[in-house]
Protein backbone atom coordinates (compact mmCIF):
# COMPACT_ATOMS: atom_id res chain seq x y z
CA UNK A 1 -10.54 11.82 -7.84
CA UNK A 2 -9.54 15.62 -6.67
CA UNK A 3 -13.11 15.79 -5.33
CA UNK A 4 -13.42 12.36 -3.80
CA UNK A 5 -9.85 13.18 -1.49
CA UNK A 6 -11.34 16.42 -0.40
CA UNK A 7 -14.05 14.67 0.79
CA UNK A 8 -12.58 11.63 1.85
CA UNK A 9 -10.73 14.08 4.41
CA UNK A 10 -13.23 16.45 5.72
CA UNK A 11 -13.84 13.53 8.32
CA UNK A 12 -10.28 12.64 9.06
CA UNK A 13 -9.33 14.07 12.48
CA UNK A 14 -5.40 13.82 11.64
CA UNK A 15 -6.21 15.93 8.87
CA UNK A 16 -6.64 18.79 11.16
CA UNK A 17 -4.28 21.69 11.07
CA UNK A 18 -2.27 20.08 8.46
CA UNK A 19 -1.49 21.34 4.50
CA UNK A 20 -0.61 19.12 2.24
CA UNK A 21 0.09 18.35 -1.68
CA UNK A 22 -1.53 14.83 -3.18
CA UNK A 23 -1.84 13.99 -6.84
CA UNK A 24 -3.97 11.31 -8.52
CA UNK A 25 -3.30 8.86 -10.92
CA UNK A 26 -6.11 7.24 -13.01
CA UNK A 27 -6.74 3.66 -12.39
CA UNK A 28 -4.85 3.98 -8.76
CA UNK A 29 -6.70 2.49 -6.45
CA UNK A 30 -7.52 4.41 -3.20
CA UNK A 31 -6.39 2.97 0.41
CA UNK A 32 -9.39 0.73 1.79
CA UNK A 33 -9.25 2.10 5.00
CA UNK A 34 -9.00 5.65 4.34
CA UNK A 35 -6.08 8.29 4.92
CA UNK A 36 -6.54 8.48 8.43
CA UNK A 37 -3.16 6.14 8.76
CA UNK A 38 -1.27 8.78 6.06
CA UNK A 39 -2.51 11.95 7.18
CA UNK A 40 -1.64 10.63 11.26
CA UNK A 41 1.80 10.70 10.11
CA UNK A 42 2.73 14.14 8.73
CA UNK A 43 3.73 16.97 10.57
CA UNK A 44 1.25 20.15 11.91
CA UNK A 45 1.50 23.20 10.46
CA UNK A 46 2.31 24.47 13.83
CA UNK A 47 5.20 22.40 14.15
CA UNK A 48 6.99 24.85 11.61
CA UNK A 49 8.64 24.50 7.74
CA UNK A 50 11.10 21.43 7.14
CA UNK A 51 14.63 21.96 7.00
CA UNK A 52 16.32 21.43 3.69
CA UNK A 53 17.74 18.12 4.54
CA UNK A 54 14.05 17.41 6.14
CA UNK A 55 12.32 18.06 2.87
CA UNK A 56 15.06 16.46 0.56
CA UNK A 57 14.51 13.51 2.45
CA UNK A 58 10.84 13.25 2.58
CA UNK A 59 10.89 14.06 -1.23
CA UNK A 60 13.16 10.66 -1.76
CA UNK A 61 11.08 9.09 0.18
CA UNK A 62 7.34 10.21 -1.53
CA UNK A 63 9.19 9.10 -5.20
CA UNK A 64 8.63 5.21 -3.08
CA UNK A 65 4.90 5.24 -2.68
CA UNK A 66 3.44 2.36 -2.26
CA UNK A 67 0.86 0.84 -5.18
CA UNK A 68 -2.61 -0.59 -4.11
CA UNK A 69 -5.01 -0.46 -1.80
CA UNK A 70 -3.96 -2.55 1.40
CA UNK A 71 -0.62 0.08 1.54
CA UNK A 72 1.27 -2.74 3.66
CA UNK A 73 4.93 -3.53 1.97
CA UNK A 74 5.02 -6.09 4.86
CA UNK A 75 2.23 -7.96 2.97
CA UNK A 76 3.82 -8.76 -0.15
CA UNK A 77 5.48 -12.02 -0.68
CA UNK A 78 8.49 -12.65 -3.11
CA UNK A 79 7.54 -12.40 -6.78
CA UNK A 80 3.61 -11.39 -5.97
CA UNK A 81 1.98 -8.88 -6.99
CA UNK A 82 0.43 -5.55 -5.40
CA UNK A 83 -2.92 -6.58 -7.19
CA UNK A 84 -2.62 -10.21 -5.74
CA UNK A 85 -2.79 -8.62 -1.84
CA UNK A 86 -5.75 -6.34 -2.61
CA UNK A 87 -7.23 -9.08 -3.95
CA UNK A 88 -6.72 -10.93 -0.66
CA UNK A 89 -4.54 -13.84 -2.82
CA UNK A 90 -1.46 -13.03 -0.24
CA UNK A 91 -1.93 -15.21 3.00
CA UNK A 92 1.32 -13.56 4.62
CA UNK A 93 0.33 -11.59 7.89
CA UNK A 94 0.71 -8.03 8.80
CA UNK A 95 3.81 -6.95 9.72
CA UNK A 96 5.60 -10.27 8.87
């Protein structure tokens, strides 16, 4: 999995000038359109460290990930699954 990120990134434009941390969990499925949409929204390296409240918040926030493979929370009907909008079962419309 460590090996198919590194990869999976080499070809990612936002992943330019950026470090970052990820971790893998087995079974997790990866995003089906890449990390392009992830790695757009972090911060450069050139933009400087986070401040304490910065990086206490972004922790809180990375303990929310998001399961599955479509990585849309706007997808997900009431009392359906993560599973059931990868597997395209979820008819509700991005962004809804």
């Amino acid at each position: 999995d460590v090996a198919s990120v590194l990869v999976s990134v080499l070809g990612e434009p936002a992943a330019s000038g950026k470090t970052f941390e990820f971790s893998s969990v087995q079974g997790y499925p990866k995003p089906r359109e890449g990390y392009g949409t992830t790695l757009a929204r972090m911060r450069p390296d050139a933009d400087g460290p986070l401040s304490v409240e910065q990086l206490d918040a972004e922790y809180r926030l990375m303990q929310q990930l998001l399961p599955g493979e479509v990585q849309d929370a706007t997808k997900l009907e009431m009392g359906r699954k993560y599973e059931e909008v990868d597997a395209g079962e979820v008819s509700r419309e991005k962004g809804a």
